[in-house]
Protein backbone atom coordinates (compact mmCIF):
# COMPACT_ATOMS: atom_id res chain seq x y z
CA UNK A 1 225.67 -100.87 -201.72
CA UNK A 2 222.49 -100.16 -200.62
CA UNK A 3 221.04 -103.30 -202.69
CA UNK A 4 223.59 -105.50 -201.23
CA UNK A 5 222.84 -104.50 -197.42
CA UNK A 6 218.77 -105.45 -198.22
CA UNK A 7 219.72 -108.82 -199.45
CA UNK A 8 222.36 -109.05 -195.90
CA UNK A 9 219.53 -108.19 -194.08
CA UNK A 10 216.41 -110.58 -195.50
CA UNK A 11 218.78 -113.41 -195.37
CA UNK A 12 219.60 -112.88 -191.69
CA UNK A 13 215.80 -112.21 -190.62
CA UNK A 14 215.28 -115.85 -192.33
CA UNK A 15 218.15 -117.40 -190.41
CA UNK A 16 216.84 -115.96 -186.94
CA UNK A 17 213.18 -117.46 -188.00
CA UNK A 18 214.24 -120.77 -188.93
CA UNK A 19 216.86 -121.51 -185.69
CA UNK A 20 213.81 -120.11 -183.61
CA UNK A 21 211.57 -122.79 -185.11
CA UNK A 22 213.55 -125.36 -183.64
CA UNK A 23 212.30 -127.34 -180.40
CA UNK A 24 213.82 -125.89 -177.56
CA UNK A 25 216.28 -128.05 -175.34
CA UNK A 26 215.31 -130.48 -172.36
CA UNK A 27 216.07 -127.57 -169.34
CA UNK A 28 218.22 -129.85 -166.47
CA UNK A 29 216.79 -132.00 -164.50
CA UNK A 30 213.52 -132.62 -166.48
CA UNK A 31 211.79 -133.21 -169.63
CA UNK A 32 210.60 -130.82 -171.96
CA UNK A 33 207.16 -130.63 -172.85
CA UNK A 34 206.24 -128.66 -176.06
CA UNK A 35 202.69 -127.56 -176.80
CA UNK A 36 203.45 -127.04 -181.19
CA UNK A 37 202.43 -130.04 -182.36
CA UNK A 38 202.92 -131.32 -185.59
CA UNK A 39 201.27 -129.69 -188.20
CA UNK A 40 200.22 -129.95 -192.09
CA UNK A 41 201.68 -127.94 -195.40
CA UNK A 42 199.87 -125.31 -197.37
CA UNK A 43 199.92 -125.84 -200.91
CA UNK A 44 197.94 -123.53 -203.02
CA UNK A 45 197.75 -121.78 -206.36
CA UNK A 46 196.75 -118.05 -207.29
CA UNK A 47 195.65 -116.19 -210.20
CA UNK A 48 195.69 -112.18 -210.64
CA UNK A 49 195.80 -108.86 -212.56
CA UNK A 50 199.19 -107.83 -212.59
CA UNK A 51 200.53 -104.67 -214.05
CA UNK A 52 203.25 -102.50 -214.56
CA UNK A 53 204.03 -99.12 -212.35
CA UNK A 54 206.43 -97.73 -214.84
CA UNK A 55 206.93 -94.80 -217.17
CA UNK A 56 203.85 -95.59 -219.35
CA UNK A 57 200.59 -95.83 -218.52
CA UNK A 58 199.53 -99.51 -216.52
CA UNK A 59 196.93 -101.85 -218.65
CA UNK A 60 196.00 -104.86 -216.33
CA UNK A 61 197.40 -107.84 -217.48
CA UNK A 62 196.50 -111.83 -216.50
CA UNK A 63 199.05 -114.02 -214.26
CA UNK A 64 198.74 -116.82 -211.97
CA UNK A 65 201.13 -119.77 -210.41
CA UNK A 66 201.40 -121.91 -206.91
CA UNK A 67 203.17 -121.90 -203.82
CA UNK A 68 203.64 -124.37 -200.66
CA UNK A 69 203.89 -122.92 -197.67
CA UNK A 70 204.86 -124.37 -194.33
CA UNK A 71 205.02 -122.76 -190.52
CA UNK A 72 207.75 -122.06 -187.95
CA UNK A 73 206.03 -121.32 -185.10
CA UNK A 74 202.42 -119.50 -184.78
CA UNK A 75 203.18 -116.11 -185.99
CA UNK A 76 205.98 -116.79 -188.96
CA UNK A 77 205.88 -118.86 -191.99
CA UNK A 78 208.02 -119.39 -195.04
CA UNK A 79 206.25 -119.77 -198.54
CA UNK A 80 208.22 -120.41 -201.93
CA UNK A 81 206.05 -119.94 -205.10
CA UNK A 82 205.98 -119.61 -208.72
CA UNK A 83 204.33 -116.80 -211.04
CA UNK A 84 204.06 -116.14 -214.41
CA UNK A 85 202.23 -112.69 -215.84
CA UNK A 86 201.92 -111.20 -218.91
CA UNK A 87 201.34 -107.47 -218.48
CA UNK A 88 200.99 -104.06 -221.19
CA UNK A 89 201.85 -100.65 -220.91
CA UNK A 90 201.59 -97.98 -223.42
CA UNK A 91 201.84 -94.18 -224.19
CA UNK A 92 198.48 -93.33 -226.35
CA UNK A 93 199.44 -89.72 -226.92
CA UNK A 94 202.92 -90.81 -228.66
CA UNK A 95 202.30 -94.28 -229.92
CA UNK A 96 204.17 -95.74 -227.66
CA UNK A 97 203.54 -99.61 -226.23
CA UNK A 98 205.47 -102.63 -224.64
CA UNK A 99 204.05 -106.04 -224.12
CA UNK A 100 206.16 -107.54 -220.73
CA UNK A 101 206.46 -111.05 -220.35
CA UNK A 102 207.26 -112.25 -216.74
CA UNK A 103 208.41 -115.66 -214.94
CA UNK A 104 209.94 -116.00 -211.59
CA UNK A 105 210.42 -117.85 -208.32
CA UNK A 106 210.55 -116.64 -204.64
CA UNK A 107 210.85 -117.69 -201.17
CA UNK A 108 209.10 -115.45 -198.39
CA UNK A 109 208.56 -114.48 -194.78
CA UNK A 110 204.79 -114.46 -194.08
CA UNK A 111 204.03 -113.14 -190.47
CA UNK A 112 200.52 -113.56 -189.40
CA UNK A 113 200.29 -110.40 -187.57
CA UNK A 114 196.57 -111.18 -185.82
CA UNK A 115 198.00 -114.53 -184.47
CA UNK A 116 199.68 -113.34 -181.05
CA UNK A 117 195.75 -113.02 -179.70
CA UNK A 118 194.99 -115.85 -177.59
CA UNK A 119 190.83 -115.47 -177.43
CA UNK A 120 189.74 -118.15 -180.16
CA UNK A 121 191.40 -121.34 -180.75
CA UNK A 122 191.40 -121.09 -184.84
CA UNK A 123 191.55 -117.80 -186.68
CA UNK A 124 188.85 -117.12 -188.83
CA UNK A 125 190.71 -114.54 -190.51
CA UNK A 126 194.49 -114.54 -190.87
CA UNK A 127 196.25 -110.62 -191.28
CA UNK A 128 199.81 -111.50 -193.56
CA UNK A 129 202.25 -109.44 -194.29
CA UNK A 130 205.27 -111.08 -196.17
CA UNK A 131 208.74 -110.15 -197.89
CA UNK A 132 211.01 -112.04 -200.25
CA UNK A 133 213.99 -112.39 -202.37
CA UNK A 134 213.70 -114.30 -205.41
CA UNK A 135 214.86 -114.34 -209.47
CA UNK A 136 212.96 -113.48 -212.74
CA UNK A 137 213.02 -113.95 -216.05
CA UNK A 138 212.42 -110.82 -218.50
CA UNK A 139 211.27 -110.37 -221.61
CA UNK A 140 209.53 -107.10 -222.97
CA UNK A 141 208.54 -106.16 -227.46
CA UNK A 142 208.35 -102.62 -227.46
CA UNK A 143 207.25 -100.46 -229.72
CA UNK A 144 208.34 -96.78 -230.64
CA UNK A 145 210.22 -96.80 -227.56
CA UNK A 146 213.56 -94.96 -228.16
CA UNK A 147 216.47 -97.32 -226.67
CA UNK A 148 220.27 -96.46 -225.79
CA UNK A 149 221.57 -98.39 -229.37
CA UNK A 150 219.12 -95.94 -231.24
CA UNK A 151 216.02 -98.48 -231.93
CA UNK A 152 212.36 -97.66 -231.15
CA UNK A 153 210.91 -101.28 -231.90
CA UNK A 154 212.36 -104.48 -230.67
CA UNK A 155 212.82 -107.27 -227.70
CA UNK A 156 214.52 -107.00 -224.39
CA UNK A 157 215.52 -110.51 -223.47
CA UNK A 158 217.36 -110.03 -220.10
CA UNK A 159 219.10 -112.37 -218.37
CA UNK A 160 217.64 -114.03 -215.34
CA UNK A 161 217.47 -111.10 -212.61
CA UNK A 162 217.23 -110.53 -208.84
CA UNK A 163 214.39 -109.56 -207.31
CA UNK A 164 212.40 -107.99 -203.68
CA UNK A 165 209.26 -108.36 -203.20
CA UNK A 166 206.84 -107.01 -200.54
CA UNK A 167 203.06 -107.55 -199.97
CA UNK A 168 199.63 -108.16 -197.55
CA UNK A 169 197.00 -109.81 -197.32
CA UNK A 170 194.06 -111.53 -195.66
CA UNK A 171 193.03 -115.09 -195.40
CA UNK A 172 189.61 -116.59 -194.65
CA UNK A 173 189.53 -120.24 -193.06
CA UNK A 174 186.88 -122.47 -194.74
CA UNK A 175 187.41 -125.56 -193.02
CA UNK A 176 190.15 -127.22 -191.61
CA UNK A 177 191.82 -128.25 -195.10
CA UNK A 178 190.66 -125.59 -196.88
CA UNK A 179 191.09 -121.43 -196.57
CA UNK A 180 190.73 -118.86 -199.38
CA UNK A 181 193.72 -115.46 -199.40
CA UNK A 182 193.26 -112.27 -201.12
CA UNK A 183 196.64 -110.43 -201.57
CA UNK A 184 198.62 -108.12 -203.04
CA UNK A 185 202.29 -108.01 -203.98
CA UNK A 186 204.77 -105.67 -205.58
CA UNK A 187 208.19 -106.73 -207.10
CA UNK A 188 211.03 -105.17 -208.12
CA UNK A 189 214.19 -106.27 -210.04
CA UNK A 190 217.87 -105.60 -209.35
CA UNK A 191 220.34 -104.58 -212.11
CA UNK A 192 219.94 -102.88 -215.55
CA UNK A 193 216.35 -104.48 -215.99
CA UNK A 194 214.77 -102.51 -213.00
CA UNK A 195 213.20 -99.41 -215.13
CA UNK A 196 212.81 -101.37 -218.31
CA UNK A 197 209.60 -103.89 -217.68
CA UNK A 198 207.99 -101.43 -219.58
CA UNK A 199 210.55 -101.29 -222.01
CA UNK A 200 211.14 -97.07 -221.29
CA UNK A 201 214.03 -95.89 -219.41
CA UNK A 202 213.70 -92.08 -220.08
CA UNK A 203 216.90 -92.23 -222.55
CA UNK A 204 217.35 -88.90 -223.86
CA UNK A 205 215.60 -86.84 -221.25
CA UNK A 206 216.45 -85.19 -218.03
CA UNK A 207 213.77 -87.01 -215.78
CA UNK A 208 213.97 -90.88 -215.25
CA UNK A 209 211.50 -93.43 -212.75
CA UNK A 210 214.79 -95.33 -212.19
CA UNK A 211 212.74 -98.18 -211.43
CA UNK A 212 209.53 -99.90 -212.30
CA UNK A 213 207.28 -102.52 -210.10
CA UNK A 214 205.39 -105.19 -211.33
CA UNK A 215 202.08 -104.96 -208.66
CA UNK A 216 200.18 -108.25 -208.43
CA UNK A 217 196.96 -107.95 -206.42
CA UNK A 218 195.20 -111.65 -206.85
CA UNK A 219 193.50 -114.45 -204.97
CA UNK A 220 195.02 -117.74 -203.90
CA UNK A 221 193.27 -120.99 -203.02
CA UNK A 222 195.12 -123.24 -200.33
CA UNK A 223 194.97 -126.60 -198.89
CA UNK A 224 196.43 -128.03 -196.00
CA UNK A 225 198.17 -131.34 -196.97
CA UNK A 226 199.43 -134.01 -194.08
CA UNK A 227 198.83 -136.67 -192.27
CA UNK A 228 200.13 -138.18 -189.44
CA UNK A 229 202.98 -137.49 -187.17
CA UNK A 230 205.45 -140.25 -187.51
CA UNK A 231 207.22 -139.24 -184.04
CA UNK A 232 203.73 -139.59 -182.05
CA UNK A 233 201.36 -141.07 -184.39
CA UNK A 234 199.19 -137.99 -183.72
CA UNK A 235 197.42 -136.60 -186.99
CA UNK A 236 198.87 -133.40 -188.08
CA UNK A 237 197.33 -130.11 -186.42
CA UNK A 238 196.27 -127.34 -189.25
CA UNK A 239 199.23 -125.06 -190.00
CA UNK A 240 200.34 -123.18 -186.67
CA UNK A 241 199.48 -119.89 -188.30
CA UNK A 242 195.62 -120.53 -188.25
CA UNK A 243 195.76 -122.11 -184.21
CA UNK A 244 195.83 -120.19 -180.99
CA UNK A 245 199.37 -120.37 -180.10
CA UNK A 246 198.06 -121.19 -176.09
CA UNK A 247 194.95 -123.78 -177.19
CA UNK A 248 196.90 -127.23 -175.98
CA UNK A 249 198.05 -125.47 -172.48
CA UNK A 250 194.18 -124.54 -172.47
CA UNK A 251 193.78 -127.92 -173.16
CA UNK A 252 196.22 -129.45 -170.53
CA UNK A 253 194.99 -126.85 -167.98
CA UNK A 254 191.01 -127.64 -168.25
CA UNK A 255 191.72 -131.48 -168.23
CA UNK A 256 193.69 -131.30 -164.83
CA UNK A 257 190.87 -129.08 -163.76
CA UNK A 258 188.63 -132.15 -164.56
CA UNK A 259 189.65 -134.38 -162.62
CA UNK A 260 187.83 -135.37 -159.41
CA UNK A 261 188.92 -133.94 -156.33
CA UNK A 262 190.89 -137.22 -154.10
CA UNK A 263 188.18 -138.99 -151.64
CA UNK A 264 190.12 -141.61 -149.28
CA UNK A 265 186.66 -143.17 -148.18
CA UNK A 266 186.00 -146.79 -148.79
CA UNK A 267 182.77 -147.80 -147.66
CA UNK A 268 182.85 -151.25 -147.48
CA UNK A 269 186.47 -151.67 -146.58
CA UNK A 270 187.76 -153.59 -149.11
CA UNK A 271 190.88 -151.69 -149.91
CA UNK A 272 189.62 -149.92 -152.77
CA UNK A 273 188.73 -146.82 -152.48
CA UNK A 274 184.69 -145.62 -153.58
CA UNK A 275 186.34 -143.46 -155.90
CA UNK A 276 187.18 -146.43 -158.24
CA UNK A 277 185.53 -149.11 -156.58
CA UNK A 278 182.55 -150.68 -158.94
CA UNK A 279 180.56 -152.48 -156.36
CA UNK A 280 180.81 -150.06 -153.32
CA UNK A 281 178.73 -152.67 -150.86
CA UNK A 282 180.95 -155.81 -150.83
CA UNK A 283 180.50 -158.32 -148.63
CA UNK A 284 182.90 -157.90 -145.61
CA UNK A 285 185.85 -160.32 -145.67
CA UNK A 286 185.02 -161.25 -149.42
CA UNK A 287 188.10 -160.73 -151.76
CA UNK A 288 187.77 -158.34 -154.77
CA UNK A 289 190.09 -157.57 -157.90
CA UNK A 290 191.13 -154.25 -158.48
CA UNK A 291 187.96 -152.98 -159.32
CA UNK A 292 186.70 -153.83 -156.33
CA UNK A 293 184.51 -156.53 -157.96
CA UNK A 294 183.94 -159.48 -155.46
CA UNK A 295 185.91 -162.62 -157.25
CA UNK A 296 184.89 -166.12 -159.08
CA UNK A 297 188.14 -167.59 -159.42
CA UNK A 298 186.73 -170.55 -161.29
CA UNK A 299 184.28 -168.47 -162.89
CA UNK A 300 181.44 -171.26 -162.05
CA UNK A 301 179.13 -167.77 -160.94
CA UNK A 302 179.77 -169.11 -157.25
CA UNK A 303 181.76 -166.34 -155.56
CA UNK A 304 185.14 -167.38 -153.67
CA UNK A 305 183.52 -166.15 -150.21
CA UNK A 306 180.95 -168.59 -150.34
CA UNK A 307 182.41 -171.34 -152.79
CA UNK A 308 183.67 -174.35 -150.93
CA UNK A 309 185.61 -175.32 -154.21
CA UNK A 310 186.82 -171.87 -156.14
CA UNK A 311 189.39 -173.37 -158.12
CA UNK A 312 186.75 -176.44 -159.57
CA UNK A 313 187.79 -177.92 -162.51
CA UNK A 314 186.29 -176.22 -165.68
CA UNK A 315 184.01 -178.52 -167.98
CA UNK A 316 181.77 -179.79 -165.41
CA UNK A 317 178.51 -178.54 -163.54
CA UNK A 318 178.44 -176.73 -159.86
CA UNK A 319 176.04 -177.42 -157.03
CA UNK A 320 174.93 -174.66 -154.89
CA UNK A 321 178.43 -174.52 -153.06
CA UNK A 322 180.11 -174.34 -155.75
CA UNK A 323 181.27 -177.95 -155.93
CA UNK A 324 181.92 -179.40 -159.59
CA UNK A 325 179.77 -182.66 -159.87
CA UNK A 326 182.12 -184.78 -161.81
CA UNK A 327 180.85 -188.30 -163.22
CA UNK A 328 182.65 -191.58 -161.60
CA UNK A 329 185.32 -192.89 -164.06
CA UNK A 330 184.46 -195.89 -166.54
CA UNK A 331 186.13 -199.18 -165.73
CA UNK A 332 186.92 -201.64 -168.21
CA UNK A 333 183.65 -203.41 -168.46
CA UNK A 334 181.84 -200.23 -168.68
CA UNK A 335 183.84 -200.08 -172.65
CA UNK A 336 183.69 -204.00 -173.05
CA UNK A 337 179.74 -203.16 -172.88
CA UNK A 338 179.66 -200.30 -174.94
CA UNK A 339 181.66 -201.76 -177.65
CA UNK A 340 179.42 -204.89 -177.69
CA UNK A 341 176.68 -202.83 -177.71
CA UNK A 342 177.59 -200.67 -180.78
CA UNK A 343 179.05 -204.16 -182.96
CA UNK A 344 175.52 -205.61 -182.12
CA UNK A 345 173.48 -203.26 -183.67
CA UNK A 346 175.64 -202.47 -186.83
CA UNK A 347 173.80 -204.11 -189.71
CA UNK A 348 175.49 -205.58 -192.42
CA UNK A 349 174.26 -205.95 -196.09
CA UNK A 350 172.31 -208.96 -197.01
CA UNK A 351 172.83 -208.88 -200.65
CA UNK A 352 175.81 -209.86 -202.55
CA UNK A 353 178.24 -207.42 -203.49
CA UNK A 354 179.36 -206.74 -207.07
CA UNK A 355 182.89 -206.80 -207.43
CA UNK A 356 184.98 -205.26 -210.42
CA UNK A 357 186.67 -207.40 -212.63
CA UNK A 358 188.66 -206.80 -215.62
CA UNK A 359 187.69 -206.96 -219.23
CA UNK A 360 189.85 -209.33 -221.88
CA UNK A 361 190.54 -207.62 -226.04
CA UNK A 362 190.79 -210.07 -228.82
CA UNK A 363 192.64 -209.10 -232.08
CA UNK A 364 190.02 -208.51 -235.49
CA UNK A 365 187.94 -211.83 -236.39
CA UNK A 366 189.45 -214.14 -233.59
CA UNK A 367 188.42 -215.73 -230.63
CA UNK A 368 192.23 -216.53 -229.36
CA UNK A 369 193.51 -215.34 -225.74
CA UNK A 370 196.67 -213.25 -226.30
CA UNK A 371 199.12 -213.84 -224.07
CA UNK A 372 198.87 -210.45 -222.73
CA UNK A 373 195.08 -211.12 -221.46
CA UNK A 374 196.14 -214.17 -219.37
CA UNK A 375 196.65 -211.88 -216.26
CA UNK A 376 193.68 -210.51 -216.73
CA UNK A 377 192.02 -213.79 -216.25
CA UNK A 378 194.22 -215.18 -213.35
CA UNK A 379 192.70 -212.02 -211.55
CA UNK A 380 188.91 -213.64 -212.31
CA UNK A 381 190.07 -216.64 -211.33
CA UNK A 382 191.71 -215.47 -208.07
CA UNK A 383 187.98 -213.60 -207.48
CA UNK A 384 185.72 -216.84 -207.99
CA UNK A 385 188.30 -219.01 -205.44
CA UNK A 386 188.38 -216.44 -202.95
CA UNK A 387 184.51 -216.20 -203.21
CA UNK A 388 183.70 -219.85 -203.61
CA UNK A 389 179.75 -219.56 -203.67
CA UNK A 390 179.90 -216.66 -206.50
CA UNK A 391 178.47 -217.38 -210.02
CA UNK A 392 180.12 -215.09 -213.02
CA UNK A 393 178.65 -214.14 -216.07
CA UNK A 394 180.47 -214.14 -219.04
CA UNK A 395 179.57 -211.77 -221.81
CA UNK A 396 181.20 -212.02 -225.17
CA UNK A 397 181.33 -208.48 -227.34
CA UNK A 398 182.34 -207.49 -231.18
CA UNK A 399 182.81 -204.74 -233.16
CA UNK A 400 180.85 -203.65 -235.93
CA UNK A 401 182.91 -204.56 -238.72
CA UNK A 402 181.23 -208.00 -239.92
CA UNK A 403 177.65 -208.89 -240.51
CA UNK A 404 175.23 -208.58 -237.29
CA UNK A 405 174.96 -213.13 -237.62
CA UNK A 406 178.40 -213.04 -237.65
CA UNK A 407 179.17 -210.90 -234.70
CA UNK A 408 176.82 -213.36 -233.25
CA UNK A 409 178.79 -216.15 -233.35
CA UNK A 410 181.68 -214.42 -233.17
CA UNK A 411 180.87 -213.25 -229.38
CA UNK A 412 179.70 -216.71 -228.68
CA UNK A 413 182.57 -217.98 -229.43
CA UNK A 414 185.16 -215.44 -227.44
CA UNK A 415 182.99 -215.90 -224.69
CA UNK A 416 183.18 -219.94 -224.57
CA UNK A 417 186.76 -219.27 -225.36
CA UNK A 418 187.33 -217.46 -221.88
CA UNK A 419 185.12 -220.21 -220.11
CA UNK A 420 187.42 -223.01 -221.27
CA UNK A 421 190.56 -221.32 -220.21
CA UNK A 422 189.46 -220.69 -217.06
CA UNK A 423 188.34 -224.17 -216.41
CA UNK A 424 191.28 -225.59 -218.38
CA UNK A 425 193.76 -223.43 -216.80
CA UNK A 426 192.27 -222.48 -213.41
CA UNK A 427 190.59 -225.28 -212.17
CA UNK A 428 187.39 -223.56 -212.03
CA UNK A 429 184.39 -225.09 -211.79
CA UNK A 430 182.05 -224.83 -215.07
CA UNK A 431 178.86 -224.64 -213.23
CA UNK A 432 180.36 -221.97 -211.72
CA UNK A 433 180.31 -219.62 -215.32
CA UNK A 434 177.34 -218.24 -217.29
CA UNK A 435 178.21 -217.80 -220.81
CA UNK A 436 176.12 -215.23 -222.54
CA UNK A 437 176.95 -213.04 -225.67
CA UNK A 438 175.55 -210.37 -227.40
CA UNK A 439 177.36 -209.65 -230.76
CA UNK A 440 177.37 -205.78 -231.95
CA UNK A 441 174.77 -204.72 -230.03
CA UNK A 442 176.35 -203.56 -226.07
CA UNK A 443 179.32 -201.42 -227.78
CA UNK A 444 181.79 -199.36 -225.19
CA UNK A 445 182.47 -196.95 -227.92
CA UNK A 446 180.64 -195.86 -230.43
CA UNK A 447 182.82 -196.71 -233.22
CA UNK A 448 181.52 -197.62 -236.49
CA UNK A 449 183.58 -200.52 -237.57
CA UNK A 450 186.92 -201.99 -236.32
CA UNK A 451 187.31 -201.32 -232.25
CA UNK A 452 189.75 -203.25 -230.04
CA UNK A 453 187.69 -201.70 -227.01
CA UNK A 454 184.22 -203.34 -228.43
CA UNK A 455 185.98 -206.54 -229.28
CA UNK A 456 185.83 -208.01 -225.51
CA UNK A 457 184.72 -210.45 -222.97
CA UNK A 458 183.12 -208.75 -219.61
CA UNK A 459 183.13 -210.23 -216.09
CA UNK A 460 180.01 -209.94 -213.90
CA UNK A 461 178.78 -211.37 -210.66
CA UNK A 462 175.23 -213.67 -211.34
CA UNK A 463 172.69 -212.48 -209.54
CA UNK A 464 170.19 -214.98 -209.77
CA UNK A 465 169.43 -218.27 -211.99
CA UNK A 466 170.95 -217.17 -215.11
CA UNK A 467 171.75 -220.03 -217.36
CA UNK A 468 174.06 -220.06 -220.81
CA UNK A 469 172.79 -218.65 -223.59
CA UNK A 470 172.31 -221.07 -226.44
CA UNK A 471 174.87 -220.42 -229.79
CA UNK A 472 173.71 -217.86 -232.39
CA UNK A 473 172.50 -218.98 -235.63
CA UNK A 474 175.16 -218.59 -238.72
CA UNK A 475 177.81 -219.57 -239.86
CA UNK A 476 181.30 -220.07 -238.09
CA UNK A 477 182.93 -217.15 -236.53
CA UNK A 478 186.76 -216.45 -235.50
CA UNK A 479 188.55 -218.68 -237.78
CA UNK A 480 189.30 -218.26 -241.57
CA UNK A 481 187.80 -216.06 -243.88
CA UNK A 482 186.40 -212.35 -242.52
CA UNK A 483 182.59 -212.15 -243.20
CA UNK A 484 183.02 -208.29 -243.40
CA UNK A 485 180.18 -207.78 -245.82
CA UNK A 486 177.63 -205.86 -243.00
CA UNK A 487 174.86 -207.33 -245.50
CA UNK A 488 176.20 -210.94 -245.81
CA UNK A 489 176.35 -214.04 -243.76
């Protein structure tokens, strides 16, 4: 009964915490403003000594775990945390020992008991007092410890067990995101495991503890986490526990106090008053913005009172008055002129221009136009009528599959071969065509023996007096047998 009333009452002191926590309603006829602002979580984690009050005598054990801890108003918190210990006990003057293994998790009530003193705006050091309900798991080897089933060596394995927990401590604010605690907490466990963490219940005797407490006295290092209030956009205030619960009507109260005392008096009576007014001698009957700033509409740095144009149009140049000097407009003959003007002085090139003309291909050892190359030529031809005082050189090319004599001739003749069909077929002028070859020797790739690319006849404009090129010596080239011997004839 009396285990069930505690656990009634811790639950309902949470409850009454948490619904006071919550903003308070807009009163009729007004807004409410609050003065808790937004504020940042505590995580942190903690390491110890923890040992056993029990019927054997306490050995100081190791533990350690975390918690995050968050505030409902200045003065109370709520912190849930982990903790695992490993603790020993033992009897030396009967040989009695128990090894206690311990895990659990616990949510808490933390009031900051220093915190309802308004004299500092951050506490330097926090006074905490908390208590908790929580579960644990159990699990103590004992040895010679006589047990109700008659064993003296063994394991208690409970099952997962209730627990209360109650504890102080101090905390001492580094910096804004960082504080350091130094606490201490004792636990105790509901049910049938609450005298046997140290594995000794007093079976057989007359006397019993009927319950042990695990006592955890350790330091905790805690950060404040957060960042920005998504309501406001304000960043997050430290947790409420470390501030002066009256700081922001402080605030509010020395910021009204701040403000300048209302002064009516406008000096230069331009309907602003001096306490706002940035040029406090305008001239009288000149209008200002709301600064009290005399104006330049145009912003031409001639000011409306004494600018006989203040709305000039931007772009140009202001006399003295204020009046934009624009140029007279151009007529007709003014861009008849200019355009004459600008045509006269262009130069234009003296020199002839080279123009591109395409290259003819001739199958291995032969000096015949394909059909597919007569195109080609048309498009020379089409060049030399539309340019009637042009000369054109024609080049003849091989590959470097015959003899270098025989390339000779053989680019001799492809070349003639062209000339011909353009005067045969074209009407052009032979006068008008320089025939020049130069066997093996101008490749356009360098391909060691047979190349359509290097067997070709090239276009160019004459530049000067050039003349035709007198025929190779050697034998005949293009028709019959292939002189492909690079030694021979």
């Amino acid at each position: 009964m009396t285990v069930r009333n505690l656990l009634l009452a811790v639950l309902f002191i949470f409850a009454t915490f948490s619904l006071s926590a919550q903003d308070a309603s807009a009163p009729a006829g007004g807004a409410y403003r609050s003065f808790t602002p937004a504020d940042q979580w505590e995580v942190g984690i903690h390491a110890g000594v923890p040992f056993v009050q029990g019927d054997l005598d306490s050995k100081l054990g190791f533990g350690g775990g975390l918690h995050v801890r968050k505030s409902l108003d200045h003065m109370f918190s709520i912190r849930a945390g982990a903790l695992y210990a490993k603790v020993k006990s033992e009897d030396a003057d009967n040989n009695r020992s128990a090894e206690t293994s311990w895990f659990s998790g616990s949510g808490q009530l933390v009031v900051t008991v220093n915190n309802f003193r308004f004299n500092k705006p951050y506490r330097k050091i926090a006074v905490n007092v908390f208590a908790g309900l929580g579960a644990a798991k159990i699990k103590t080897d004992y040895t010679n410890i006589l047990q109700e089933d008659g064993t003296t060596s063994g394991e208690l394995d409970n099952d997962l067990a209730g627990l209360f927990e109650v504890g102080a401590g101090l905390g001492f604010r580094v910096n804004p995101k960082f504080n350091i605690g130094l606490e201490y907490t004792a636990t105790s466990v509901f049910g049938s495991a609450a005298d046997l963490l140290d594995g000794s219940n007093n079976f057989g005797r007359n006397v019993t503890t009927f319950r042990d407490f695990l006592h955890y006295p350790h330091i905790t290092l805690n950060f404040n986490l957060g960042g920005t209030d998504k309501k406001t956009g304000a960043k997050k205030a430290e947790p409420l526990y470390w501030a002066n619960p009256m700081q922001q009507v402080s605030d509010a109260i020395a910021a009204l106090e701040a403000r300048p005392v209302y002064d009516p008096t406008d000096t230069d009576g331009d309907g602003i008053i001096d306490m706002i007014d940035q040029e406090k001698e305008s001239q009288a009957g000149a209008r200002v913005d709301t600064k009290g700033v005399a104006l330049d509409s145009d912003m031409d740095k001639v000011l409306d009172y004494k600018d006989k144009e203040p709305y000039s149009p931007p772009g140009y140049p202001v006399d003295a008055n204020g009046v934009a000097q624009v140029p007279k407009p151009i007529t007709e003959n003014d861009v008849n002129r200019i355009v004459d003007a600008k045509i006269a002085a262009i130069k234009f090139p003296s020199q002839k221009m080279d123009w591109f003309m395409p290259i003819i291909n001739f199958k291995l050892n032969s000096y015949d136009i394909a059909y597919s190359e007569y195109e080609k030529l048309y498009q020379v031809a089409q060049v030399l009528k539309n340019q009637p005082d042009a000369r054109v050189v024609v080049t003849g090319n091989t590959d470097q599959s015959g003899s270098e004599k025989y390339n000779n001739v053989l680019s001799y003749n492809r070349a003639k071969a062209a000339i011909e069909f353009l005067v045969n077929q074209h009407g052009i002028a032979r006068e008008r065509l320089v025939l020049n070859w130069v066997g093996e020797a101008n490749t356009m790739v360098p391909v060691q023996g047979a190349s359509q690319l290097n067997r070709r006849v090239e276009f160019g404009i004459a530049k000067g007096g050039e003349a035709d090129k007198a025929r190779p010596d050697g034998p005949e080239a293009g028709k019959g047998r292939f002189m492909g011997n690079k030694t021979g004839f």
